[in-house]
N, C-alpha and C. Protein backbone atom coordinates (compact mmCIF):
# COMPACT_ATOMS: atom_id res chain seq x y z
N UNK A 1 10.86 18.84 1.17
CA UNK A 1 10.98 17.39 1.06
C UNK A 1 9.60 16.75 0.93
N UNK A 2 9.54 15.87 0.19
CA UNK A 2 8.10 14.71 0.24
C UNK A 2 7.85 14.04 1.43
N UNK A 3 6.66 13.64 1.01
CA UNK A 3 6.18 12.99 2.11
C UNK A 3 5.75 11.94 1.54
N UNK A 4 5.72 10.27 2.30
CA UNK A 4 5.57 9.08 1.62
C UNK A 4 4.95 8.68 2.66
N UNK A 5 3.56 7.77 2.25
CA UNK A 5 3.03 6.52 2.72
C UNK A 5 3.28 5.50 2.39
N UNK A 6 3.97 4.60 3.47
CA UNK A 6 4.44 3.33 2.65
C UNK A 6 3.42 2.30 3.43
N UNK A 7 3.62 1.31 2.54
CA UNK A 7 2.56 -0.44 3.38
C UNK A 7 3.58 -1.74 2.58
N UNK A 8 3.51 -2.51 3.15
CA UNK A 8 3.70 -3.64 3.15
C UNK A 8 2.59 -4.58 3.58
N UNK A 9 2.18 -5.40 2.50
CA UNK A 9 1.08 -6.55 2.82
C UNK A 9 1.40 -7.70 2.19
N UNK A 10 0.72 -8.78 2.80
CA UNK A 10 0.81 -10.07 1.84
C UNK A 10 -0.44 -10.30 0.80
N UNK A 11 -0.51 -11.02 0.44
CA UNK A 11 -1.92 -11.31 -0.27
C UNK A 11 -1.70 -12.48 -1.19
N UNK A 12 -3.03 -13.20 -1.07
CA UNK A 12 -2.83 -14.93 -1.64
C UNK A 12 -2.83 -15.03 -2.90
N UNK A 13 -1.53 -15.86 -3.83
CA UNK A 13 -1.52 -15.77 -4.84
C UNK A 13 -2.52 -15.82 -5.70
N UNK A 14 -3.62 -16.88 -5.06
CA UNK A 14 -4.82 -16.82 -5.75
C UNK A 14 -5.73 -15.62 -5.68
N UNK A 15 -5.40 -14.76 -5.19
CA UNK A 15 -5.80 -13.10 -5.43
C UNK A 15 -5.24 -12.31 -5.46
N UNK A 16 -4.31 -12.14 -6.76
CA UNK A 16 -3.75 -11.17 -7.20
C UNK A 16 -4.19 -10.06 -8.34
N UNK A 17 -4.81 -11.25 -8.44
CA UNK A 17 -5.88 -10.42 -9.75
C UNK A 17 -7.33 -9.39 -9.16
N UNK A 18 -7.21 -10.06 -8.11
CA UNK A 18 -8.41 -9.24 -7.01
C UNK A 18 -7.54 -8.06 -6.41
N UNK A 19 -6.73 -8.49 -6.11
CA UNK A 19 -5.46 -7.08 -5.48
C UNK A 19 -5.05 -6.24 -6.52
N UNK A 20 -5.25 -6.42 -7.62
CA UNK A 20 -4.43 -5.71 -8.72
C UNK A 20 -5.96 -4.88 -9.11
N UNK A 21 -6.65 -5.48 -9.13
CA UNK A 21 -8.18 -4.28 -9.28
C UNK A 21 -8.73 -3.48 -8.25
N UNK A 22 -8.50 -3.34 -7.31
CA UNK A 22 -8.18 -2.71 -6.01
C UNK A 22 -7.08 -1.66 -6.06
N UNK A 23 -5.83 -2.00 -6.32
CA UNK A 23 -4.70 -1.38 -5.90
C UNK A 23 -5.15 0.23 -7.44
N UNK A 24 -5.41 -0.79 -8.61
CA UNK A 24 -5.94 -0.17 -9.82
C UNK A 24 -7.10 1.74 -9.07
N UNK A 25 -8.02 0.73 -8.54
CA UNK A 25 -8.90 1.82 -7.78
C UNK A 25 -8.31 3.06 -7.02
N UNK A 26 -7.30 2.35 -6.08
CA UNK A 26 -6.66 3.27 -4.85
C UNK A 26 -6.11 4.00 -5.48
N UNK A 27 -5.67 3.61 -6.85
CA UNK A 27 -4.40 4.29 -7.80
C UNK A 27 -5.26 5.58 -8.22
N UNK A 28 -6.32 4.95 -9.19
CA UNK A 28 -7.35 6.30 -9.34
C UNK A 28 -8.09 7.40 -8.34
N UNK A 29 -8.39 6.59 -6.80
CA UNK A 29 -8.76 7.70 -5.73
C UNK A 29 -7.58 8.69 -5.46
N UNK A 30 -6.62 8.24 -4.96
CA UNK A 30 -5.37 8.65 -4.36
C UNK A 30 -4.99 10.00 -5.82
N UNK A 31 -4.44 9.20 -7.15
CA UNK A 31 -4.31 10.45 -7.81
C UNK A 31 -5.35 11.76 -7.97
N UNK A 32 -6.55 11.01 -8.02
CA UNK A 32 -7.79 12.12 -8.49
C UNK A 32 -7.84 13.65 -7.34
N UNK A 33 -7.38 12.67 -6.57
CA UNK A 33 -7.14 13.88 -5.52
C UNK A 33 -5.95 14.29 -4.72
N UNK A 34 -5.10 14.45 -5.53
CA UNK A 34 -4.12 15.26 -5.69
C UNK A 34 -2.67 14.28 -5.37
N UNK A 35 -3.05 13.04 -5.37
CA UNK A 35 -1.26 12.34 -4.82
C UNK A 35 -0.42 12.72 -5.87
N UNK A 36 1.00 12.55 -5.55
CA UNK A 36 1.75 12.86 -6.60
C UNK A 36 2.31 11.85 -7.71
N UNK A 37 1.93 10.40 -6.61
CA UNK A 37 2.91 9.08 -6.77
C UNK A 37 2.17 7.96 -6.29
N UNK A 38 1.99 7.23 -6.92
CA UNK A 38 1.35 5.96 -6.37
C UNK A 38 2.13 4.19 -7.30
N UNK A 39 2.13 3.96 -5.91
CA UNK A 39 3.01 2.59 -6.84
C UNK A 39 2.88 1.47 -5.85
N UNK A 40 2.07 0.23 -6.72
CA UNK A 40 1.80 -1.29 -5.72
C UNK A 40 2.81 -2.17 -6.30
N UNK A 41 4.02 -2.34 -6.51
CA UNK A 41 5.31 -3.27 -6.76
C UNK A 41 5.06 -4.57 -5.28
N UNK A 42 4.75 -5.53 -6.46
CA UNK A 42 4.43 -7.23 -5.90
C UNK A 42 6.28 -7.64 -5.90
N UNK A 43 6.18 -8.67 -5.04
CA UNK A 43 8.01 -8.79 -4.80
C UNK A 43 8.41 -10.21 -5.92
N UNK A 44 9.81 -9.75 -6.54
CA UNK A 44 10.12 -10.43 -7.11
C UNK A 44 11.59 -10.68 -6.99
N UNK A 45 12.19 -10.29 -5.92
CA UNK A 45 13.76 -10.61 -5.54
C UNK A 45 13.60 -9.98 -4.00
N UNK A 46 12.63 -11.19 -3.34
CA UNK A 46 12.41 -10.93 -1.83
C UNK A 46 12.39 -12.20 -1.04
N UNK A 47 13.78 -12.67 -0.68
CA UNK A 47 14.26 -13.59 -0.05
C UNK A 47 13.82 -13.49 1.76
N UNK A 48 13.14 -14.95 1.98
CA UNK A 48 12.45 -14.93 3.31
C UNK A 48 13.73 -14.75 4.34
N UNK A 49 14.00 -14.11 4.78
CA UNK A 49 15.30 -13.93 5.66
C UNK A 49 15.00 -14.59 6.84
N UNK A 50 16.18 -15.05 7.58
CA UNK A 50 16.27 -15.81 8.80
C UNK A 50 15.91 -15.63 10.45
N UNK A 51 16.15 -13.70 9.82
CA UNK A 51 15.48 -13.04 11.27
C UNK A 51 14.37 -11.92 10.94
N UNK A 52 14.80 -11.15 10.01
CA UNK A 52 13.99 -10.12 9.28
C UNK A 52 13.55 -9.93 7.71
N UNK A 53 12.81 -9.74 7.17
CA UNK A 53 12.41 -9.70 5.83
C UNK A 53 11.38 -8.81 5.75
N UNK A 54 10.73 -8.70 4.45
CA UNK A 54 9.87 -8.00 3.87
C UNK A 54 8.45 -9.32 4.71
N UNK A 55 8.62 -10.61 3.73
CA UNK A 55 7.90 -11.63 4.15
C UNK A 55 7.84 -11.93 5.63
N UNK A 56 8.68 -12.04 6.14
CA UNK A 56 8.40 -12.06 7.51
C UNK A 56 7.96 -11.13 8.49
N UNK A 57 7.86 -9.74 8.15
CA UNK A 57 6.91 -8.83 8.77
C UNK A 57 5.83 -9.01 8.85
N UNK A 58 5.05 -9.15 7.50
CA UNK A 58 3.55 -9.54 7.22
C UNK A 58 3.45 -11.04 7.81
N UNK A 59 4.03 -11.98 7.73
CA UNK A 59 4.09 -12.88 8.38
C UNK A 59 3.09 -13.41 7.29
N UNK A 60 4.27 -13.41 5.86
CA UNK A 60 3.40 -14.52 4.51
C UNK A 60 3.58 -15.96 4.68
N UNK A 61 2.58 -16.26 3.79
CA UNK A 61 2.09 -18.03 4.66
C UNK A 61 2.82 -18.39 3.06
N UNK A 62 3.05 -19.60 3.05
CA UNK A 62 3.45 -20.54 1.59
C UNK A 62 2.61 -19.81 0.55
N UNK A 63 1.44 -20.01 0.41
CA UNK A 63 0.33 -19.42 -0.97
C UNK A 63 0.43 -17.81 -0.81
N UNK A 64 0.99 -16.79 -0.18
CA UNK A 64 1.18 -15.52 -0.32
C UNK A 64 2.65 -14.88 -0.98
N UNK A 65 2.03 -13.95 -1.65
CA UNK A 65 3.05 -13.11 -1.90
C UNK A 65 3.04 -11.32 -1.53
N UNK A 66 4.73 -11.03 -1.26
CA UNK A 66 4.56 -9.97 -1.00
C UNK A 66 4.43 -8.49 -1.82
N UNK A 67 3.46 -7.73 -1.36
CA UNK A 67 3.85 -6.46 -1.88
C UNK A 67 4.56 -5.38 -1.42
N UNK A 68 5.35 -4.14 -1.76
CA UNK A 68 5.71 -3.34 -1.30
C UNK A 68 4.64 -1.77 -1.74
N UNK A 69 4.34 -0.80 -1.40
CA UNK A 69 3.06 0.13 -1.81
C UNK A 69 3.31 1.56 -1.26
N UNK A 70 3.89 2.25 -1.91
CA UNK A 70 3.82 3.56 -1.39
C UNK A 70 2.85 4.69 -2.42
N UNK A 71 2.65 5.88 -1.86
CA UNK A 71 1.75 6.87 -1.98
C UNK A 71 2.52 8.01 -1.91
N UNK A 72 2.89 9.28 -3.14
CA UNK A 72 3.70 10.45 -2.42
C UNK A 72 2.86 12.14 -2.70
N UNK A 73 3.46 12.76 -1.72
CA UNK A 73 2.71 13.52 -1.60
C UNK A 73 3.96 15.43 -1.54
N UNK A 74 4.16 16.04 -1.32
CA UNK A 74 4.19 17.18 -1.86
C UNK A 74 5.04 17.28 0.14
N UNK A 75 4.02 16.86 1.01
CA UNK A 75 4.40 17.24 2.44
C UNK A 75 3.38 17.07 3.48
N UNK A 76 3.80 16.29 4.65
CA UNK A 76 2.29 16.01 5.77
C UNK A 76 1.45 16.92 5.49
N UNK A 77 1.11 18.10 5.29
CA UNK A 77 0.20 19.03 5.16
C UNK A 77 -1.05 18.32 3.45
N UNK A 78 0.13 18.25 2.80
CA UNK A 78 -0.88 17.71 1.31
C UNK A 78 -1.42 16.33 1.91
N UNK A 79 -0.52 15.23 2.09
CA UNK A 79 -1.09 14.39 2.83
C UNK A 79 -1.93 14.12 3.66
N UNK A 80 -2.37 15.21 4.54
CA UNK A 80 -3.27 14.68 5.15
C UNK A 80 -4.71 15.57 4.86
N UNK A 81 -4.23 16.36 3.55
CA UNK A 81 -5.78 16.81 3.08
C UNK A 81 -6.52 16.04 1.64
N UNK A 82 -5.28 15.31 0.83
CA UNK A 82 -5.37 14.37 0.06
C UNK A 82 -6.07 12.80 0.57
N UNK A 83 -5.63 12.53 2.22
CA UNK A 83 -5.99 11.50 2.55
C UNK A 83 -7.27 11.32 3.14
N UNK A 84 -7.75 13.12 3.54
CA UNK A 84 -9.23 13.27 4.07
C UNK A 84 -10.09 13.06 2.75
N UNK A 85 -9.76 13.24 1.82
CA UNK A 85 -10.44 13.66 0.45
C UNK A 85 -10.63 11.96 -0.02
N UNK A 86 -9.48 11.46 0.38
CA UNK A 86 -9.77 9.86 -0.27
C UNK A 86 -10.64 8.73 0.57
N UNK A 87 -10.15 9.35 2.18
CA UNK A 87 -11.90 8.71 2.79
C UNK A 87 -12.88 9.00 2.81
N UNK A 88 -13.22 10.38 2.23
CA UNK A 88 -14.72 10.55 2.08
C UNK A 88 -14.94 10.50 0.25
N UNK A 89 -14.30 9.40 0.05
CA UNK A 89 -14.97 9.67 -1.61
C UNK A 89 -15.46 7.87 -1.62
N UNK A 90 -16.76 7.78 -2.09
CA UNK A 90 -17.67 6.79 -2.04
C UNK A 90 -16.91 5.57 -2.95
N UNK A 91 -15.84 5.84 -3.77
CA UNK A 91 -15.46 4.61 -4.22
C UNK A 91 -14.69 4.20 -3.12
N UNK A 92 -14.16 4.41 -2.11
CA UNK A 92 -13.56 3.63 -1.18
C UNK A 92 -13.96 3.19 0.11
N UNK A 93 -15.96 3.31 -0.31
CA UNK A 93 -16.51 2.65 0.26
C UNK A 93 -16.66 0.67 0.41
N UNK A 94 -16.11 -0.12 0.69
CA UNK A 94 -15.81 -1.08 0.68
C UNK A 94 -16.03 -2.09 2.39
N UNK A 95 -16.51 -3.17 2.32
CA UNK A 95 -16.00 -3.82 3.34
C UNK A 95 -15.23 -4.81 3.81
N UNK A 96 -14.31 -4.14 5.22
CA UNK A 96 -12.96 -4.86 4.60
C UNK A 96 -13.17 -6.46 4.55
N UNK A 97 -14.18 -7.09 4.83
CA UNK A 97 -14.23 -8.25 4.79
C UNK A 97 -14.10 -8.82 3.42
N UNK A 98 -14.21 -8.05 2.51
CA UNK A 98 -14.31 -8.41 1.02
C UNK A 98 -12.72 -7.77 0.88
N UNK A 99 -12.29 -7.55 1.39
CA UNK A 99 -10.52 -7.70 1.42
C UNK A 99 -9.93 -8.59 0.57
N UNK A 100 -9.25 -8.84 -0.69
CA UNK A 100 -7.94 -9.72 -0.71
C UNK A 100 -7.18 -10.60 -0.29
N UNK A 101 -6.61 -9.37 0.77
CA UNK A 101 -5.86 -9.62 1.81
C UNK A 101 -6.06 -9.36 3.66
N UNK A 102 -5.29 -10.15 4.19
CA UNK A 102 -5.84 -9.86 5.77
C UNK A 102 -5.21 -8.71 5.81
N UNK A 103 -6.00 -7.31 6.07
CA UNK A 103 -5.66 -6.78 6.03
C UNK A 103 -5.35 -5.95 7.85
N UNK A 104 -5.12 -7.04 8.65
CA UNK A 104 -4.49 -7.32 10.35
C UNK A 104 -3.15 -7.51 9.91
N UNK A 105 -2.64 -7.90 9.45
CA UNK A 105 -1.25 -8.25 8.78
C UNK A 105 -0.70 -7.08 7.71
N UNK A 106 -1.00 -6.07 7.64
CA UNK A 106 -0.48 -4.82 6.54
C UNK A 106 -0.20 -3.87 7.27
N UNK A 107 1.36 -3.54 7.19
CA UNK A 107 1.81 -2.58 8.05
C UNK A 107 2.23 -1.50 7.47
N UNK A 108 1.48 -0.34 8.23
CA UNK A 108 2.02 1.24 6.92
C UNK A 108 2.11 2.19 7.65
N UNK A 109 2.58 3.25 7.72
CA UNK A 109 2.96 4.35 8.41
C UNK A 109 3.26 5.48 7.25
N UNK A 110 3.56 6.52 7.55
CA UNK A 110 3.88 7.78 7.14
C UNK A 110 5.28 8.30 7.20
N UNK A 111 6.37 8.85 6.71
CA UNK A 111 7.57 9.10 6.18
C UNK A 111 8.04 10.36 5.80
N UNK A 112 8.65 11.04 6.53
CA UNK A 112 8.78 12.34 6.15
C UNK A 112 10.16 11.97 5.15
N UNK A 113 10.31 12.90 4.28
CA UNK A 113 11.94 12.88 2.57
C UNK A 113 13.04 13.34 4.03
N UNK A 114 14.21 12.42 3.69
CA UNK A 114 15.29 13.02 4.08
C UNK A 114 16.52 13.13 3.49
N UNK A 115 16.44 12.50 2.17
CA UNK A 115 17.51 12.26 1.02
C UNK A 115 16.49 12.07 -0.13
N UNK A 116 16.74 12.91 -1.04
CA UNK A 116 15.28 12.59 -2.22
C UNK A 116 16.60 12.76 -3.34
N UNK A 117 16.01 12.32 -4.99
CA UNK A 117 16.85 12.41 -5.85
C UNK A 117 15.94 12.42 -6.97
């Protein structure tokens, strides 16, 4: 079974174009070294729900929109030698202050496959 990193973040409409050259980058670190799958899908049929949502996790303000972002990988084992390989490679040297997005508000974790197709 795969293994998936997923995130959820917000980020201000007025930097999407800053998020989209970023996400562009992660796309090129992440594959170069060995991901299988990489995909930053911005929301476009993501209704603010009343108790739970996509938007209301990140806790998006009026001028944000959401993304959804996963990363796949082969199995925790590829994953976490793909993910050593992508913090020590100098393009993802960055500071997060030059962030996009708040990135205190982006929630991601790790996913082991339990139904794949």
């Amino acid at each position: 079974m795969s293994y998936v990193d997923g995130f959820v973040l917000a980020v201000p409409k007025d930097k999407v174009e800053d998020y989209r050259k970023m996400a562009e980058l992660g796309r090129e670190v992440w594959m170069d070294h060995g991901a299988l799958g990489y995909m930053e899908a911005i929301a476009d049929d993501v209704p603010y729900g009343e108790l739970t949502s996509f938007p209301r996790a990140v806790m998006a303000k009026e001028d944000e929109i959401t993304f959804f972002s996963y990363i796949v990988y082969r199995d925790r084992a590829h994953r976490d030698d793909v993910q050593a390989k992508v913090m020590a490679d100098p393009r993802m040297n960055f500071d997060p202050a030059d962030s996009p997005f708040d990135m205190k508000r982006m929630i991601f974790g790790g996913f082991s496959g339990m139904v794949e197709g």
